[in-house]
Every structure is written in structure tokens, then in C-alpha cells.
PDB file of N, CA and C in Angstrom:
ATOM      1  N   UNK A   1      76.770 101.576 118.663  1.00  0.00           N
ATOM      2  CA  UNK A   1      76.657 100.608 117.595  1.00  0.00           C
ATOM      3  C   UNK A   1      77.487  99.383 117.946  1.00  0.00           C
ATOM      4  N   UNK A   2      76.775  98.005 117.919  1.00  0.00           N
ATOM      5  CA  UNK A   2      77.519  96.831 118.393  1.00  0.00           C
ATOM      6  C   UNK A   2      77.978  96.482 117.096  1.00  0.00           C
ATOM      7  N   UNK A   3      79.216  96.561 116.315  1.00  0.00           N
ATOM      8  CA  UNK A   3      79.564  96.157 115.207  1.00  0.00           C
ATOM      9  C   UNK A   3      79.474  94.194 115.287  1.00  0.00           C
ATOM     10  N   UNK A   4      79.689  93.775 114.103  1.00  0.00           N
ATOM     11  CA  UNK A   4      79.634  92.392 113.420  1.00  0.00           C
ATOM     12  C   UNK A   4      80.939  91.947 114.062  1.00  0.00           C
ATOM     13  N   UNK A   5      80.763  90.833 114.535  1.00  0.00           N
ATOM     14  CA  UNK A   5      82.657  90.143 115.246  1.00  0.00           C
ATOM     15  C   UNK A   5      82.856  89.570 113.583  1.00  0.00           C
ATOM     16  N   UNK A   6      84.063  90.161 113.296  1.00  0.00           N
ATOM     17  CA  UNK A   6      85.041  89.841 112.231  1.00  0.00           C
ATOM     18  C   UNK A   6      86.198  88.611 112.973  1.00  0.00           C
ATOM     19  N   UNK A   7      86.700  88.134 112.075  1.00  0.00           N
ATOM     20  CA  UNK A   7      87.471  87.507 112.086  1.00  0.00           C
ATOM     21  C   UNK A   7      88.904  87.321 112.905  1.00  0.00           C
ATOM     22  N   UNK A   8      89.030  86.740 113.971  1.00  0.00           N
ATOM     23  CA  UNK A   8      90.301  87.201 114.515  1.00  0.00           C
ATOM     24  C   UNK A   8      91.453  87.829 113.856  1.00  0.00           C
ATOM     25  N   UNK A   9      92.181  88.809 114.501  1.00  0.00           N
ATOM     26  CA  UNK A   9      93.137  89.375 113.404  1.00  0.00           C
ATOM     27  C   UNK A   9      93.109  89.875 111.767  1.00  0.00           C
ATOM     28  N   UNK A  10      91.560  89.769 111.856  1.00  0.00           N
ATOM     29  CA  UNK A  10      91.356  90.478 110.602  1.00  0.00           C
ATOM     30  C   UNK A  10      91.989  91.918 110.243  1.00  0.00           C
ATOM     31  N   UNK A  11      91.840  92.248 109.384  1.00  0.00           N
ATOM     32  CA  UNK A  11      92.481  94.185 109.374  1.00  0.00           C
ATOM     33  C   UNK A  11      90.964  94.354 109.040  1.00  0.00           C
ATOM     34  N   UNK A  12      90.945  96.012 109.968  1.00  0.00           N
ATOM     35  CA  UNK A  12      89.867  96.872 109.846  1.00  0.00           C
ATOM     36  C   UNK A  12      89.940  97.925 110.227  1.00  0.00           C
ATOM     37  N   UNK A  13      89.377  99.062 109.856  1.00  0.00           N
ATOM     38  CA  UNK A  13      89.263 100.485 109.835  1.00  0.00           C
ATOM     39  C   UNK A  13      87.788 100.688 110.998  1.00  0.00           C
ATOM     40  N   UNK A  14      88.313 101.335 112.352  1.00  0.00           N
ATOM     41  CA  UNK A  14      87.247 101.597 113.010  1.00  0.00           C
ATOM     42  C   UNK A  14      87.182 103.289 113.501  1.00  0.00           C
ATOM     43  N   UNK A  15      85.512 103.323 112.812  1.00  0.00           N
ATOM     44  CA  UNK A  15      85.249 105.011 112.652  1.00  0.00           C
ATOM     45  C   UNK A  15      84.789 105.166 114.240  1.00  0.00           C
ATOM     46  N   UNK A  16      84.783 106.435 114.747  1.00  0.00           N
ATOM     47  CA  UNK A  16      84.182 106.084 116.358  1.00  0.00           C
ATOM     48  C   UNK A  16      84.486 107.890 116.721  1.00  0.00           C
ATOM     49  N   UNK A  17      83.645 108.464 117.518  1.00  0.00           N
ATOM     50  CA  UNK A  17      83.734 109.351 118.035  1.00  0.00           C
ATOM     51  C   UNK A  17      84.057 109.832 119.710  1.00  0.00           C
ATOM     52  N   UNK A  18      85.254 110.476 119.735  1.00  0.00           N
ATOM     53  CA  UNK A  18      86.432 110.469 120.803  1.00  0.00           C
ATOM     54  C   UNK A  18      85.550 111.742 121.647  1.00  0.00           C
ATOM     55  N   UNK A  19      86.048 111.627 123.059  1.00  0.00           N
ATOM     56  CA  UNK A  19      85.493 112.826 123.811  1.00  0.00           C
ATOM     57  C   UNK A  19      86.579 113.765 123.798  1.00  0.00           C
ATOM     58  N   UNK A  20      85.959 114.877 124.001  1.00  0.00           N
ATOM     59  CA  UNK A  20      86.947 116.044 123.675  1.00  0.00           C
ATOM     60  C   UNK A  20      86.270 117.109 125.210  1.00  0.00           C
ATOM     61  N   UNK A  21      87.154 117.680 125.701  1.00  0.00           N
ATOM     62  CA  UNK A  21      86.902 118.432 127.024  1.00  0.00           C
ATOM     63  C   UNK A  21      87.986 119.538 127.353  1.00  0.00           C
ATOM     64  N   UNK A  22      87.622 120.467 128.044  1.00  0.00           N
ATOM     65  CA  UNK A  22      88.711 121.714 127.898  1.00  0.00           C
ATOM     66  C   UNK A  22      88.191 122.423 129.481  1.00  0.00           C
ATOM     67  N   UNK A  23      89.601 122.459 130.035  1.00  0.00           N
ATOM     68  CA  UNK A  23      89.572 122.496 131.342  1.00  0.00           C
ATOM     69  C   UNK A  23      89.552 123.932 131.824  1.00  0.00           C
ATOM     70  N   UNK A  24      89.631 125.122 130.643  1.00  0.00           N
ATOM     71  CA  UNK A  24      89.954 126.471 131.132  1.00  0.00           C
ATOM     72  C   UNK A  24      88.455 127.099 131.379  1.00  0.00           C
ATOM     73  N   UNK A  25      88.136 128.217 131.158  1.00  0.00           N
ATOM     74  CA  UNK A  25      86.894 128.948 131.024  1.00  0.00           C
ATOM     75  C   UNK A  25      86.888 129.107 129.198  1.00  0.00           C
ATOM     76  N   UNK A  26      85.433 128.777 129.112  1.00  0.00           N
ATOM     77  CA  UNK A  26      84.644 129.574 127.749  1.00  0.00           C
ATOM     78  C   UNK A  26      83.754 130.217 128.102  1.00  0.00           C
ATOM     79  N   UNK A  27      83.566 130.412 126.762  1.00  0.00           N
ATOM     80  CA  UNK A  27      81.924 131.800 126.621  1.00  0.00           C
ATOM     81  C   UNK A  27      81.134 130.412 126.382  1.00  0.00           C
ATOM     82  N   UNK A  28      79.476 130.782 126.615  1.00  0.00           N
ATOM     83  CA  UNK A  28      78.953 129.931 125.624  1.00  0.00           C
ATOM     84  C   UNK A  28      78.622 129.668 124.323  1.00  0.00           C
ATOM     85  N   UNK A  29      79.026 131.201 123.937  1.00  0.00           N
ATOM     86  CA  UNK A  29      79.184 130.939 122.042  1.00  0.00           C
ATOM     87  C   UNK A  29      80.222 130.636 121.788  1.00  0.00           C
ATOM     88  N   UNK A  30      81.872 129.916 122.745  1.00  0.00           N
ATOM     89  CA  UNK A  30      82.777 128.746 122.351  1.00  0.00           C
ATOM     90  C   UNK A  30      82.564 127.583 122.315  1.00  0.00           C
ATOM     91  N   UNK A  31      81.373 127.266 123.466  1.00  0.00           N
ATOM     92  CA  UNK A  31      80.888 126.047 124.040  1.00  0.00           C
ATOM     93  C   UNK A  31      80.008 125.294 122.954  1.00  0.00           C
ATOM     94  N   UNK A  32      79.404 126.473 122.484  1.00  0.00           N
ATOM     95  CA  UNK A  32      78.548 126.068 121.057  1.00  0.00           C
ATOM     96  C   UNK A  32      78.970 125.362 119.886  1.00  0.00           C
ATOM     97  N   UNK A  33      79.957 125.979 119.998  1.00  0.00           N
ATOM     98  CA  UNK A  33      81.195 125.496 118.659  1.00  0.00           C
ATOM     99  C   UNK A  33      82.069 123.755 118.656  1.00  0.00           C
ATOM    100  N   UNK A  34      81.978 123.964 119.924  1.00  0.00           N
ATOM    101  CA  UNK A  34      82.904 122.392 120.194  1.00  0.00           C
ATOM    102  C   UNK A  34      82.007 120.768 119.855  1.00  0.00           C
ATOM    103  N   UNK A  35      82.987 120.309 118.873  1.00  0.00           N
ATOM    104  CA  UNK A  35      82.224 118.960 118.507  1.00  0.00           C
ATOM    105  C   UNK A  35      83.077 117.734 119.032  1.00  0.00           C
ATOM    106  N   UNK A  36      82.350 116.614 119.143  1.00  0.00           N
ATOM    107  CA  UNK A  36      83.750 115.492 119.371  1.00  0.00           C
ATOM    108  C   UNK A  36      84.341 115.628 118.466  1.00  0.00           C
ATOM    109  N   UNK A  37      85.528 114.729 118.716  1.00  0.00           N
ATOM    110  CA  UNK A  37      86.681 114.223 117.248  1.00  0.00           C
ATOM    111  C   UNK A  37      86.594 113.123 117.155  1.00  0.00           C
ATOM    112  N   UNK A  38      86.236 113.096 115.125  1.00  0.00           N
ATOM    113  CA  UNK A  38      85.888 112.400 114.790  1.00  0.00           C
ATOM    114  C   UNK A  38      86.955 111.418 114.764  1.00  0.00           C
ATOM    115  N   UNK A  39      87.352 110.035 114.752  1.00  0.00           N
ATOM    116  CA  UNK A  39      88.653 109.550 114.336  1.00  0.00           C
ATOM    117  C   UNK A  39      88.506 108.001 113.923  1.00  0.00           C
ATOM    118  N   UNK A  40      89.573 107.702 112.978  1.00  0.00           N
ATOM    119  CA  UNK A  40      89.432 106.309 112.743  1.00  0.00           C
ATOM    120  C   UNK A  40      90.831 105.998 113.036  1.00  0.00           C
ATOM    121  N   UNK A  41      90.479 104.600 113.514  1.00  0.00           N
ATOM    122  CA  UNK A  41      91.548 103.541 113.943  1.00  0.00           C
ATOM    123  C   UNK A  41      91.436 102.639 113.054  1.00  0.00           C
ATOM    124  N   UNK A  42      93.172 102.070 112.683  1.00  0.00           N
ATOM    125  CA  UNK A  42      93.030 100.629 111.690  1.00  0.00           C
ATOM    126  C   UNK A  42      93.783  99.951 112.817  1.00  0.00           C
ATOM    127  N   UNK A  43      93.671  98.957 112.477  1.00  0.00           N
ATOM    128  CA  UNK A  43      94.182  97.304 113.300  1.00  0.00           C
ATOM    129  C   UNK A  43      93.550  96.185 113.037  1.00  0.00           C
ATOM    130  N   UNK A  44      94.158  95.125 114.003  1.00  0.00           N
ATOM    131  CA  UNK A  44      93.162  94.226 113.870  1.00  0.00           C
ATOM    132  C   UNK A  44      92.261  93.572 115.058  1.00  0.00           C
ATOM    133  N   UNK A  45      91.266  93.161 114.431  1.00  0.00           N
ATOM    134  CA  UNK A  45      90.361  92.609 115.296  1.00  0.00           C
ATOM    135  C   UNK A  45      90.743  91.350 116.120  1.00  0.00           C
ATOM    136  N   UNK A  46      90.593  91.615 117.701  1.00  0.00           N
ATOM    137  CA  UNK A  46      90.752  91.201 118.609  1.00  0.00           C
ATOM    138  C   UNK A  46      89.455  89.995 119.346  1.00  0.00           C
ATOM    139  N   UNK A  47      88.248  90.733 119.614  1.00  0.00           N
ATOM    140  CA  UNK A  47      87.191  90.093 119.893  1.00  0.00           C
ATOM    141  C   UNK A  47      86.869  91.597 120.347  1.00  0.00           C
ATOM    142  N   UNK A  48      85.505  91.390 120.848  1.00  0.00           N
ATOM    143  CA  UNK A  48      84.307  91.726 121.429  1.00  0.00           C
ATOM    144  C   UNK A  48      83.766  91.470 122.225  1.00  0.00           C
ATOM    145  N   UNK A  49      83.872  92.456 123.397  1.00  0.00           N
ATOM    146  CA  UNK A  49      83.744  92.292 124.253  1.00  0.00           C
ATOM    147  C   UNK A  49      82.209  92.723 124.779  1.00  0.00           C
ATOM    148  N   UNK A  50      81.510  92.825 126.021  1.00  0.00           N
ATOM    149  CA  UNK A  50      80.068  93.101 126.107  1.00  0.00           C
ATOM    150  C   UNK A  50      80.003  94.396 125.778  1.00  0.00           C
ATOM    151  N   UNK A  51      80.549  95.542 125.875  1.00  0.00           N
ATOM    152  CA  UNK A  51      80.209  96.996 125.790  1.00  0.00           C
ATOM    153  C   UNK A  51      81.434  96.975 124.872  1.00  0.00           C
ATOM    154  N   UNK A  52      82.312  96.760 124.816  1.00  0.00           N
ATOM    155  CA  UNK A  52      83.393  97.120 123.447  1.00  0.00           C
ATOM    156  C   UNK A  52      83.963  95.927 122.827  1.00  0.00           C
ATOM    157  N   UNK A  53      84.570  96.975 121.941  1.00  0.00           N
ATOM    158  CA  UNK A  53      85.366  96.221 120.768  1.00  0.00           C
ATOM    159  C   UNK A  53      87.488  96.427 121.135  1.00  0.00           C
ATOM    160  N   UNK A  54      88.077  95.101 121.148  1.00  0.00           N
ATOM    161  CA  UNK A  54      89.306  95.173 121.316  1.00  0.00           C
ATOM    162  C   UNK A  54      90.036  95.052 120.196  1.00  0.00           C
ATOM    163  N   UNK A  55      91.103  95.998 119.313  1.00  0.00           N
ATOM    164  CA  UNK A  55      91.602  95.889 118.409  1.00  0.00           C
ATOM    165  C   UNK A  55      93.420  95.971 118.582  1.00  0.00           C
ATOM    166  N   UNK A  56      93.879  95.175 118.126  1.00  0.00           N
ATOM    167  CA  UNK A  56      95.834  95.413 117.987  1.00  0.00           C
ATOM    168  C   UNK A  56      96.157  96.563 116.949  1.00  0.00           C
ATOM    169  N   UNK A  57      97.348  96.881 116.907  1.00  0.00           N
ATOM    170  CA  UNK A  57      97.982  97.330 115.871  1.00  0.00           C
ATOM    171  C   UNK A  57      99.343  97.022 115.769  1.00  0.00           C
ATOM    172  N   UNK A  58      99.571  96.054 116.395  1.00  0.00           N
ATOM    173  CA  UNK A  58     101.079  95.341 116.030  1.00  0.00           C
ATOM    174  C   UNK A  58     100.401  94.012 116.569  1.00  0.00           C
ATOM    175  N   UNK A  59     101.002  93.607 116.262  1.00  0.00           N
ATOM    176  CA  UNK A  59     101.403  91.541 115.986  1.00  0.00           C
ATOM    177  C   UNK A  59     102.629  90.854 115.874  1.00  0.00           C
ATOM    178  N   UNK A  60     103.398  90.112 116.900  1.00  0.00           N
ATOM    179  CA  UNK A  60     104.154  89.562 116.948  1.00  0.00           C
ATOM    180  C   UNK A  60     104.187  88.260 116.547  1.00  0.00           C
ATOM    181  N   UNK A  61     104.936  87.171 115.686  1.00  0.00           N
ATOM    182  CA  UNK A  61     104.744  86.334 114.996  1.00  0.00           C
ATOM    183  C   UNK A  61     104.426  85.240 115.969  1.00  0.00           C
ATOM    184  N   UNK A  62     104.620  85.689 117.428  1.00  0.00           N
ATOM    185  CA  UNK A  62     103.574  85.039 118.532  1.00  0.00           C
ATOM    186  C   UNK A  62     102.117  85.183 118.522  1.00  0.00           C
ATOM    187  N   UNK A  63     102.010  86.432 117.901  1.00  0.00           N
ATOM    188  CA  UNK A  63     100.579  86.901 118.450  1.00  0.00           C
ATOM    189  C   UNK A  63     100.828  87.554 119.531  1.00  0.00           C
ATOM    190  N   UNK A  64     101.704  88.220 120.092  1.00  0.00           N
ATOM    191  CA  UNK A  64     101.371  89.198 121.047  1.00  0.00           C
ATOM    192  C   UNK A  64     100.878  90.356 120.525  1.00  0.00           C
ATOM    193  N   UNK A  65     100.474  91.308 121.762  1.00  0.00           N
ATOM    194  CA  UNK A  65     100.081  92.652 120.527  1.00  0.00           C
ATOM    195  C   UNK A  65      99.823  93.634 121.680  1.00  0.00           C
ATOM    196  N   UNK A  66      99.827  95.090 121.171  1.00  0.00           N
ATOM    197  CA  UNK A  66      99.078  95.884 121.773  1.00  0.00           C
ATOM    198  C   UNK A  66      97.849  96.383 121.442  1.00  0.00           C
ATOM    199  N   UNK A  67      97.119  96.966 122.135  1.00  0.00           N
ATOM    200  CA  UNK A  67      95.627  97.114 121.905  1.00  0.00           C
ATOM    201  C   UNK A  67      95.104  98.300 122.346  1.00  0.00           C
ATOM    202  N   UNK A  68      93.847  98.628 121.741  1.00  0.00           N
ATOM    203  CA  UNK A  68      92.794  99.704 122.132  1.00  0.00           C
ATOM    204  C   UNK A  68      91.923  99.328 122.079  1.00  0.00           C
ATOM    205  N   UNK A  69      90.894  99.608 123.245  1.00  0.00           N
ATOM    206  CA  UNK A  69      89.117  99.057 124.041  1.00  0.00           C
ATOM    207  C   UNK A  69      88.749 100.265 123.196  1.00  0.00           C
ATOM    208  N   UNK A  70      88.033 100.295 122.402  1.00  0.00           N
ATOM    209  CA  UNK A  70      87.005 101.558 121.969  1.00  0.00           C
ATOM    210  C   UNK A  70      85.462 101.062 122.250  1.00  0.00           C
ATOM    211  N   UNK A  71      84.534 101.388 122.961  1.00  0.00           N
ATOM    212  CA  UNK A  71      82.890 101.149 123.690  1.00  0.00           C
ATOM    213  C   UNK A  71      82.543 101.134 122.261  1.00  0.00           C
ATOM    214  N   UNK A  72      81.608 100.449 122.447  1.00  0.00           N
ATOM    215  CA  UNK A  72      80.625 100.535 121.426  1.00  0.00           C
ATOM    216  C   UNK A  72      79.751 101.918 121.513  1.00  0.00           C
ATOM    217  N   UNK A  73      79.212 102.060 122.013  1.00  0.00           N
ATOM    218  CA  UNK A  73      78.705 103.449 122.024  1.00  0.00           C
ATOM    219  C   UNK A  73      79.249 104.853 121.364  1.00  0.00           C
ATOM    220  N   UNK A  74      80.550 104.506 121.280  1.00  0.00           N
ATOM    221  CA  UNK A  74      81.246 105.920 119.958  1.00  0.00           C
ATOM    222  C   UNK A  74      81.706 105.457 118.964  1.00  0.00           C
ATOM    223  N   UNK A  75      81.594 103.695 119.016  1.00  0.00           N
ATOM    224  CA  UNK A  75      81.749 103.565 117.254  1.00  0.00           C
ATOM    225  C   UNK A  75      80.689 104.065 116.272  1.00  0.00           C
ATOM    226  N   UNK A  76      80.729 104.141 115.301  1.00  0.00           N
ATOM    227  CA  UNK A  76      80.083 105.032 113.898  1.00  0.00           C
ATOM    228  C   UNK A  76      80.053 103.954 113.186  1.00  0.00           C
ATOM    229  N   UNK A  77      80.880 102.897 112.596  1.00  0.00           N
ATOM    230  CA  UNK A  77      81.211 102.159 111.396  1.00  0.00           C
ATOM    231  C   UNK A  77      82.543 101.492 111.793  1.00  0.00           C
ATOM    232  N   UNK A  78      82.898 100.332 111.752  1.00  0.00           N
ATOM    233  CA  UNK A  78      83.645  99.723 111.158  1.00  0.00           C
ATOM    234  C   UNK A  78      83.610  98.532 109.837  1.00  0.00           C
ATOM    235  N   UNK A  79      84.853  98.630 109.165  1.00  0.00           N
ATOM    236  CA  UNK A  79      85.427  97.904 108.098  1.00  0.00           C
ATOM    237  C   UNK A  79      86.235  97.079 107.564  1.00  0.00           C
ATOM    238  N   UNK A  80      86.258  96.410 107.057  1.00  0.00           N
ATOM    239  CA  UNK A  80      87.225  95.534 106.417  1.00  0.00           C
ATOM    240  C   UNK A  80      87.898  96.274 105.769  1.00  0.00           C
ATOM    241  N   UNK A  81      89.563  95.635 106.043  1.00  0.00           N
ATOM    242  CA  UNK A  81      90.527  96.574 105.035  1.00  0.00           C
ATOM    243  C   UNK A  81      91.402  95.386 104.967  1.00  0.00           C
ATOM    244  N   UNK A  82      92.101  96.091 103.077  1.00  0.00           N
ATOM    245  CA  UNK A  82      92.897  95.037 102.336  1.00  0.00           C
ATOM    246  C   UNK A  82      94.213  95.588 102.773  1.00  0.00           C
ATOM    247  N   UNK A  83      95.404  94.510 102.801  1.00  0.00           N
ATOM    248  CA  UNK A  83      96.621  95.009 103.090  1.00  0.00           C
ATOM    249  C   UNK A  83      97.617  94.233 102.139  1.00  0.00           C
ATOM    250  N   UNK A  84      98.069  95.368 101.546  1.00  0.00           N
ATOM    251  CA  UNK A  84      98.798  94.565  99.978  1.00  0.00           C
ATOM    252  C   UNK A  84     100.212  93.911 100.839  1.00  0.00           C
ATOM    253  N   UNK A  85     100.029  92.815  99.608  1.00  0.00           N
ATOM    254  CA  UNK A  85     101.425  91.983  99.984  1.00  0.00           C
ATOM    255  C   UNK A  85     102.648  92.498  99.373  1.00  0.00           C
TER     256      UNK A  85
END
């Protein structure tokens, strides 16, 4: 899912599904059982990139920041979120 480019530094809630992998031996009725994890990230919006989305979760009154690339391909939904003053 190519989400909507929001607003630089906007706040948003991004839903997205994480890979999950397990390096020992299973049965295949464990193998059956295993789903991704589901997870949401808040931050803010960074830009958009061709295959992903770049989001901060800190902000320095520079604007520096750190970040997470999540692909478009395991986002689900993202959102706008309010952040009380």
C-alpha cells in the first residue's frame, strides 16, 4: 500500500506487517500456526520514498531526528494523530 504523503513532520500512526522467522526446527503443524506481527509505529512523517515510507520519532529543535524505512508493501494503514499540548 503506497500511503498519501502527509505533511512534513506531521504525527502519524503507521499500521504495517513485520517479518517474523525462526531459525530452529518445527513440525508443520507449528509452521501452520505462525503469522507475521502485526505492529504500529507513531512518528513523524519524513517523506516518501519510491518503495517506502521514512518516519522520525524524535526531533531536535534543529530538525535532526532518527528514523525508520518501513516498504510500502507491509504497510496496512496509516494515520493522522493528535498530540495534546
Amino acid at each position: 500500500m503506497r500511503p498519501k504523503k502527509f505533511v512534513k513532520f506531521e504525527p502519524i500512526a503507521v499500521y504495517w506487517e513485520d517479518i517474523v522467522s525462526e531459525s530452529k526446527w518445527n513440525s508443520p503443524a507449528d509452521i501452520d500456526k505462525v503469522r507475521t506481527a502485526s505492529v504500529v509505529t507513531l512518528g513523524f512523517f519524513l517523506k516518501n520514498k519510491k518503495k517506502s515510507m521514512i518516519i522520525a520519532h524524535n526531533l531536535t529543535d534543529d530538525k535532526e531526528s532518527d528514523y525508520t524505512i518501513i516498504p510500502f508493501g507491509c504497510i496496512t494503514k496509516v494515520v493522522p494523530i493528535k498530540i495534546g499540548e
